[in-house]
N, C-alpha and C. Protein backbone atom coordinates (compact mmCIF):
# COMPACT_ATOMS: atom_id res chain seq x y z
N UNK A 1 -5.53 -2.16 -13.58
CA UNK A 1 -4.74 -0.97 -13.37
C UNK A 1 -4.64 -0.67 -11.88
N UNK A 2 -3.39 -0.15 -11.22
CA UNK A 2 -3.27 -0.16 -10.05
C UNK A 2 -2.83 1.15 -9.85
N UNK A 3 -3.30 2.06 -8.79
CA UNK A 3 -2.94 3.87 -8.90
C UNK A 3 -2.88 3.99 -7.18
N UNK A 4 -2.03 4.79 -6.62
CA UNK A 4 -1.23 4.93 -5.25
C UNK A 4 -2.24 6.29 -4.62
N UNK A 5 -3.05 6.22 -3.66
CA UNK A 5 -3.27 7.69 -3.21
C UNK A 5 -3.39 7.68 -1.95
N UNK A 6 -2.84 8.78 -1.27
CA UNK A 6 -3.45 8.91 0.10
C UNK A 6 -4.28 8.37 0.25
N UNK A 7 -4.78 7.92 1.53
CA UNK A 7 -6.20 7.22 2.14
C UNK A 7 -6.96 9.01 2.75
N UNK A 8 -5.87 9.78 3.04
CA UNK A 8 -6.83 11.26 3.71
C UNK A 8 -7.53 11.87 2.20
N UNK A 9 -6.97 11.67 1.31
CA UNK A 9 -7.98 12.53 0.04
C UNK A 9 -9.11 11.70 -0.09
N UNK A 10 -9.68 12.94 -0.40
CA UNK A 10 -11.34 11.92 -0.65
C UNK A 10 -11.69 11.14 -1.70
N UNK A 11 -12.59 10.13 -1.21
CA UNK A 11 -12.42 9.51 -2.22
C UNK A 11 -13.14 9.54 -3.24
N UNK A 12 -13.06 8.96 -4.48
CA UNK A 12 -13.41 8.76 -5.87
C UNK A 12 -13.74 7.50 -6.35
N UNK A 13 -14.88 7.81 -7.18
CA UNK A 13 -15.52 6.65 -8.01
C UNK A 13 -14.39 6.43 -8.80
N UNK A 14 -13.55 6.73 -9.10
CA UNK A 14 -12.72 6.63 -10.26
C UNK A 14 -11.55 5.80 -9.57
N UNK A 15 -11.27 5.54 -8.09
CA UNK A 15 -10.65 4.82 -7.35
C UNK A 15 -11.03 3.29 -7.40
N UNK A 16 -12.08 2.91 -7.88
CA UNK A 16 -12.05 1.62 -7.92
C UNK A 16 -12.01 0.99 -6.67
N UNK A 17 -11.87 -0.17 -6.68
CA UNK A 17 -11.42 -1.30 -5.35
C UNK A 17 -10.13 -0.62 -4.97
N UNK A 18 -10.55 -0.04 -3.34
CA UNK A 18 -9.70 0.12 -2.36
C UNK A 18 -9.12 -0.33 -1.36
N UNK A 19 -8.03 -0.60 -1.48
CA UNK A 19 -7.18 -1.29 -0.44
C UNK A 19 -6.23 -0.49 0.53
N UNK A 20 -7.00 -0.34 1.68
CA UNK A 20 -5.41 -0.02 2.66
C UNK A 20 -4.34 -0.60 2.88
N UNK A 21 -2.90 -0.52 2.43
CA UNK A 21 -1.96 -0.92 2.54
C UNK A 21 -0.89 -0.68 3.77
N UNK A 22 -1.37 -0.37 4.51
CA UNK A 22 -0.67 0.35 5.52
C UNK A 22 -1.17 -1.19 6.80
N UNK A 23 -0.07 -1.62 7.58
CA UNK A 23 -0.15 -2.06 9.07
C UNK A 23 -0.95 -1.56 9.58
N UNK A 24 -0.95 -0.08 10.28
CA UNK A 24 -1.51 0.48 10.98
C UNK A 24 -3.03 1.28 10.46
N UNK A 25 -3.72 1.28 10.75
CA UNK A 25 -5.34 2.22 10.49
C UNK A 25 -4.45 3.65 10.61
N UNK A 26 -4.81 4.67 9.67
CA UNK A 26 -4.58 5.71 9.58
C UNK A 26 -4.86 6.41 10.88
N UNK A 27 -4.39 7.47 11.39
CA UNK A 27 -4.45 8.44 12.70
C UNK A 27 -5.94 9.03 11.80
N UNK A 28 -6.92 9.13 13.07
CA UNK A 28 -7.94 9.93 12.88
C UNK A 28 -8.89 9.88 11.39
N UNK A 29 -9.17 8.91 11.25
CA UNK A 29 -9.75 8.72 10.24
C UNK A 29 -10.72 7.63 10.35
N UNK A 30 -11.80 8.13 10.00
CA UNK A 30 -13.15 6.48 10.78
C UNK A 30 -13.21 6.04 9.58
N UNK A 31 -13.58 4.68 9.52
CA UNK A 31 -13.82 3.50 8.68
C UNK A 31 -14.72 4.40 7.66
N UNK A 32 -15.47 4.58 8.16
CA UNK A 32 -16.89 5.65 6.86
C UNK A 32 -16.50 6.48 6.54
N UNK A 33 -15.28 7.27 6.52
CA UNK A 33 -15.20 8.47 5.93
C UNK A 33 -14.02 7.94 4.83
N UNK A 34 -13.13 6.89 5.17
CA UNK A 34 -12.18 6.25 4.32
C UNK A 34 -12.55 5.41 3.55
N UNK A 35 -14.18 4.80 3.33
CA UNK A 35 -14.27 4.24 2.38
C UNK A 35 -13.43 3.32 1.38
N UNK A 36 -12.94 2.39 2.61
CA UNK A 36 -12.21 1.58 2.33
C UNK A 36 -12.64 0.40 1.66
N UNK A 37 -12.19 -0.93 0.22
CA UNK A 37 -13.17 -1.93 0.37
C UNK A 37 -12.63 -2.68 1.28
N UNK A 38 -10.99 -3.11 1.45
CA UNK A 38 -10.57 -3.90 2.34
C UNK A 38 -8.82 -3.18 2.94
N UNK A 39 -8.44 -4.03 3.90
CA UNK A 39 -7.50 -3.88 4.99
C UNK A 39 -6.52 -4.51 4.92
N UNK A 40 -5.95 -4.76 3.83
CA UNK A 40 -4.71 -5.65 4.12
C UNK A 40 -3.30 -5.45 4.68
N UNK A 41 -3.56 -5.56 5.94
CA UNK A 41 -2.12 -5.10 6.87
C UNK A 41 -1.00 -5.96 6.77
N UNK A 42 -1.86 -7.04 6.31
CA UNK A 42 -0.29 -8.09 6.39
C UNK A 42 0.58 -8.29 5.07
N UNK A 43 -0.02 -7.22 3.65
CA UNK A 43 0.75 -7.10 2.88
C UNK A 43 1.53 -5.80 3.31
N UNK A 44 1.60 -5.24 4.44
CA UNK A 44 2.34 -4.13 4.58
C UNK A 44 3.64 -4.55 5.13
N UNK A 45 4.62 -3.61 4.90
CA UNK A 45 6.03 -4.31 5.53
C UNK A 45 6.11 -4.42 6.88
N UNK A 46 6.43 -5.79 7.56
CA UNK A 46 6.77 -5.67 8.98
C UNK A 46 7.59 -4.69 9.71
N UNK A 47 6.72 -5.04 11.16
CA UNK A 47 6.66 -3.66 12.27
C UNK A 47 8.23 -3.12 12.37
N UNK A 48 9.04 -4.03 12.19
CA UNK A 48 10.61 -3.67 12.00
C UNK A 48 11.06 -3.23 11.21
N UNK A 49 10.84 -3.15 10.04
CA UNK A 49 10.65 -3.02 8.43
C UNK A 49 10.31 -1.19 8.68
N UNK A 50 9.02 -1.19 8.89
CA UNK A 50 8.51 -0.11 9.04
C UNK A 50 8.88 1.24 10.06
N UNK A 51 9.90 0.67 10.83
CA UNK A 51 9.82 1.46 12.38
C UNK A 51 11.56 1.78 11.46
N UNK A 52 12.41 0.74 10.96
CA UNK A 52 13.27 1.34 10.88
C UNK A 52 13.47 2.48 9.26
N UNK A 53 12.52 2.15 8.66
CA UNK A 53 12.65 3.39 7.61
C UNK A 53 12.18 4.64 7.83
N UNK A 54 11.25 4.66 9.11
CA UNK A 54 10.48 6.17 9.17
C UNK A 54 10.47 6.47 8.11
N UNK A 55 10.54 6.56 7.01
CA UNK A 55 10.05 7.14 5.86
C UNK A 55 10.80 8.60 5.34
N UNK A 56 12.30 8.11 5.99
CA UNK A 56 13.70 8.51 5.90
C UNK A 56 13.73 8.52 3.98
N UNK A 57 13.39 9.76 3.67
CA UNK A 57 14.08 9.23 1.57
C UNK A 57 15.74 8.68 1.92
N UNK A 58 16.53 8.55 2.49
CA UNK A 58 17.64 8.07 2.40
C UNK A 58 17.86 6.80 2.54
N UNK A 59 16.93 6.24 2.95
CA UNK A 59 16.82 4.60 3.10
C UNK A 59 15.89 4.42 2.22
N UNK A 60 15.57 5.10 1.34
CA UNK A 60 14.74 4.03 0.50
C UNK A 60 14.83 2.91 -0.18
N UNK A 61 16.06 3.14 -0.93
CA UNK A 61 16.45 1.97 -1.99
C UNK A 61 17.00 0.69 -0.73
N UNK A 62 16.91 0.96 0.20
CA UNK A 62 17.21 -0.17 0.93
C UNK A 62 16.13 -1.05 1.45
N UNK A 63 15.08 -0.15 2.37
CA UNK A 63 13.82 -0.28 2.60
C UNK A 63 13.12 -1.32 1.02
N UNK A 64 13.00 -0.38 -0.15
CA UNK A 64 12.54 -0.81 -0.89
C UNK A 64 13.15 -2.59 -1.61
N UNK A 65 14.27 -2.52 -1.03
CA UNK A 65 14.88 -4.00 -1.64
C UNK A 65 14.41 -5.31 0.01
N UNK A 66 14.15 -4.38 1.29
CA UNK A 66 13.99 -5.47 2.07
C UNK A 66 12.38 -5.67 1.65
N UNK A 67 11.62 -4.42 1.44
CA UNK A 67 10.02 -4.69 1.74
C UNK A 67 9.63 -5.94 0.56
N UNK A 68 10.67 -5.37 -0.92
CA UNK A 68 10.31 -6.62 -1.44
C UNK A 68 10.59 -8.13 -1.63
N UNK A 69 11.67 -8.47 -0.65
CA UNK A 69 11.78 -9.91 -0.08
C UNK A 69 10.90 -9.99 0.92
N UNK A 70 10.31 -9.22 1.58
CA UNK A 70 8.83 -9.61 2.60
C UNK A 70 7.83 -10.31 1.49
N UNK A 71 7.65 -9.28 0.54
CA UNK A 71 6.95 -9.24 -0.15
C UNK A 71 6.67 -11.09 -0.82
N UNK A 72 7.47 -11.34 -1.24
CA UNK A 72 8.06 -12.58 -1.68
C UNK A 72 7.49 -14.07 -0.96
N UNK A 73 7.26 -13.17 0.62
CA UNK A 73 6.47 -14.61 1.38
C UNK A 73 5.43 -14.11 1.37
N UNK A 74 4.58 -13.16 0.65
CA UNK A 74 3.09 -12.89 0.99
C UNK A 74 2.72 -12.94 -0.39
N UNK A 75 2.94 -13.85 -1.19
CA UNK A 75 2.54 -13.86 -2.74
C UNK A 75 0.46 -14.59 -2.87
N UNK A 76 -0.16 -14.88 -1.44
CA UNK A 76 -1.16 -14.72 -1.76
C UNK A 76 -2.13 -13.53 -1.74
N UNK A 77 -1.32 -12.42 -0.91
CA UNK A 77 -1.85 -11.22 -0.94
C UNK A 77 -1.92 -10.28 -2.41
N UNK A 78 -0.84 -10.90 -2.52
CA UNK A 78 -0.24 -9.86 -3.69
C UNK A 78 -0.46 -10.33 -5.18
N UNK A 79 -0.96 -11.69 -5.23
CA UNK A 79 -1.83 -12.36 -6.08
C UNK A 79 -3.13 -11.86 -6.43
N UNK A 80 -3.73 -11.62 -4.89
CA UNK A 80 -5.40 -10.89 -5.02
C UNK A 80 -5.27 -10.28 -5.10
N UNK A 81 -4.40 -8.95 -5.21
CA UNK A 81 -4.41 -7.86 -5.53
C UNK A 81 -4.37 -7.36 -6.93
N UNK A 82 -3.24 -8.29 -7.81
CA UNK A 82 -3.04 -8.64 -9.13
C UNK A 82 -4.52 -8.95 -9.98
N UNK A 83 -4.74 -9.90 -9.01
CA UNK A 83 -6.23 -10.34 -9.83
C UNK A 83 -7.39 -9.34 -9.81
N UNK A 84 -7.49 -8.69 -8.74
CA UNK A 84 -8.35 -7.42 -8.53
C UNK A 84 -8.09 -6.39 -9.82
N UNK A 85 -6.94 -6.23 -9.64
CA UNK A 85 -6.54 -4.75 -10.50
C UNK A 85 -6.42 -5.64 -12.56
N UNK A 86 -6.79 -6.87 -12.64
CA UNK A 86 -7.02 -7.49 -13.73
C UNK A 86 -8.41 -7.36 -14.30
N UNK A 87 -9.08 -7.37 -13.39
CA UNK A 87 -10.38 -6.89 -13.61
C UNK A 87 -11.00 -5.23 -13.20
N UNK A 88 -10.18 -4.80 -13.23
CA UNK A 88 -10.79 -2.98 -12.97
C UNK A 88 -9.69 -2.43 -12.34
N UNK A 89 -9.51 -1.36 -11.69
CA UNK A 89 -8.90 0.11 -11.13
C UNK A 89 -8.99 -1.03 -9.25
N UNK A 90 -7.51 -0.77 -9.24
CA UNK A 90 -7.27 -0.99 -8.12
C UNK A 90 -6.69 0.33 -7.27
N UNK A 91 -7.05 0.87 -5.97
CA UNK A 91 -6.30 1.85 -5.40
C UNK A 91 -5.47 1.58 -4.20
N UNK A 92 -4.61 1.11 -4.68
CA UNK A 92 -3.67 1.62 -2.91
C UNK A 92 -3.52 2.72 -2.36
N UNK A 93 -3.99 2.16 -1.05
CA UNK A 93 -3.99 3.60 -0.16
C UNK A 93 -2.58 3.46 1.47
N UNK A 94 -1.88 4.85 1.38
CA UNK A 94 -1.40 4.61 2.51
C UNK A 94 -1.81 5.80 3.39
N UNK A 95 -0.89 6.25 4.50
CA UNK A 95 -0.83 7.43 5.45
C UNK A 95 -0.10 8.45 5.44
N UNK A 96 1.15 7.63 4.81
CA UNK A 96 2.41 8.43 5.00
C UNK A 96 2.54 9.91 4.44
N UNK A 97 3.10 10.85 4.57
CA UNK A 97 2.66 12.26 4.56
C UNK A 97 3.44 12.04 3.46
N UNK A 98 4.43 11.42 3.14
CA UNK A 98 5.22 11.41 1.62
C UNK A 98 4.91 10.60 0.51
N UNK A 99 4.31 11.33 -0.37
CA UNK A 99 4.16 10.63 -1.64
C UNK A 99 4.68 9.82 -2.68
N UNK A 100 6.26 9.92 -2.10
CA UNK A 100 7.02 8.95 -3.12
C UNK A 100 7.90 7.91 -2.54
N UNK A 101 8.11 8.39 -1.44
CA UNK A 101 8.61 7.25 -0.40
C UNK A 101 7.60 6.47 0.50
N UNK A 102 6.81 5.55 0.19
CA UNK A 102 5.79 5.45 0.61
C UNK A 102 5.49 3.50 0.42
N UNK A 103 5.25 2.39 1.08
CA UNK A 103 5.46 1.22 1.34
C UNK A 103 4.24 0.77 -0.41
N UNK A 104 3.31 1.97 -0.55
CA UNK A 104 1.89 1.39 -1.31
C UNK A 104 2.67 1.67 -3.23
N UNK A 105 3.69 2.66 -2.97
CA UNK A 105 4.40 2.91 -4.22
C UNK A 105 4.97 1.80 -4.31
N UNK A 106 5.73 0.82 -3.37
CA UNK A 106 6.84 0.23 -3.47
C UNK A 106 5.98 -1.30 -4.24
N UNK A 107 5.17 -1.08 -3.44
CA UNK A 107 3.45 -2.60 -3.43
C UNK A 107 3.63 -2.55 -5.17
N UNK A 108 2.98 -1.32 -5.55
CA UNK A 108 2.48 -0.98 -6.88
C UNK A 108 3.90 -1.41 -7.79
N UNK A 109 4.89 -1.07 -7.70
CA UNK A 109 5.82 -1.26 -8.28
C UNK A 109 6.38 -3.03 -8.47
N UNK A 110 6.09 -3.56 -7.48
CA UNK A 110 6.41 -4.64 -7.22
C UNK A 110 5.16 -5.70 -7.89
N UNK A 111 3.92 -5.55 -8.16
CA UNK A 111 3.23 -5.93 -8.71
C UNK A 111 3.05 -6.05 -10.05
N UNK A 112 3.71 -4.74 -10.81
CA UNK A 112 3.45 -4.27 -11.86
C UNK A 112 4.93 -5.43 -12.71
N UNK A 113 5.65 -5.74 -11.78
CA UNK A 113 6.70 -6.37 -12.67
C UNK A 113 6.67 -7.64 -12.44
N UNK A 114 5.48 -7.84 -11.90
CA UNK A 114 5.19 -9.53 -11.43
C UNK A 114 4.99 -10.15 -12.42
């Protein structure tokens, strides 16, 4: 099972194996308080990818159709992630202040129809 939450809410036993999905390390947030298990930046959409959606809801469905042809060349990331969340509660975590336009929704979505 795979479930999307902020990386700033605290975290939960009920979060399972945590993954940051985000490029960038969250603003202001130390490694120990994010209780992260791992970092995978390079399943996040490239720096171009990312810089041109700002996280605009009007580009989403566009954003969301390029992130998942990125997606497409990183099928060993997104394999371990599959396999993770096969065996227990997987959490993606991002930064973004928006909850539905967000690169870790797009991850989750894209996994789930794998």
């Amino acid at each position: 099972m795979i479930t999307v939450k902020r990386v700033y809410e605290a975290p939960a036993k009920s979060d399972g194996f945590r993954i940051i999905a985000d490029r960038l390390w969250p603003r202001g947030l130390s490694r120990d308080k994010a209780k992260v298990d791992t970092w995978l930046k390079d399943v996040a959409p490239s720096d171009d990818l990312r810089k041109w959606f700002g996280h605009n809801p009007q580009k989403w469905a566009e954003f969301k159709e390029r992130y998942l042809q990125e997606l497409e060349t990183k099928g060993h990331f997104v394999d371990s992630i599959a396999q993770k969340a096969a065996r227990g509660r997987v959490t993606l975590l991002y930064g973004a202040k928006n909850r539905e336009f967000n690169n870790a929704v797009a991850l989750k979505e894209y996994i789930e129809t794998k």
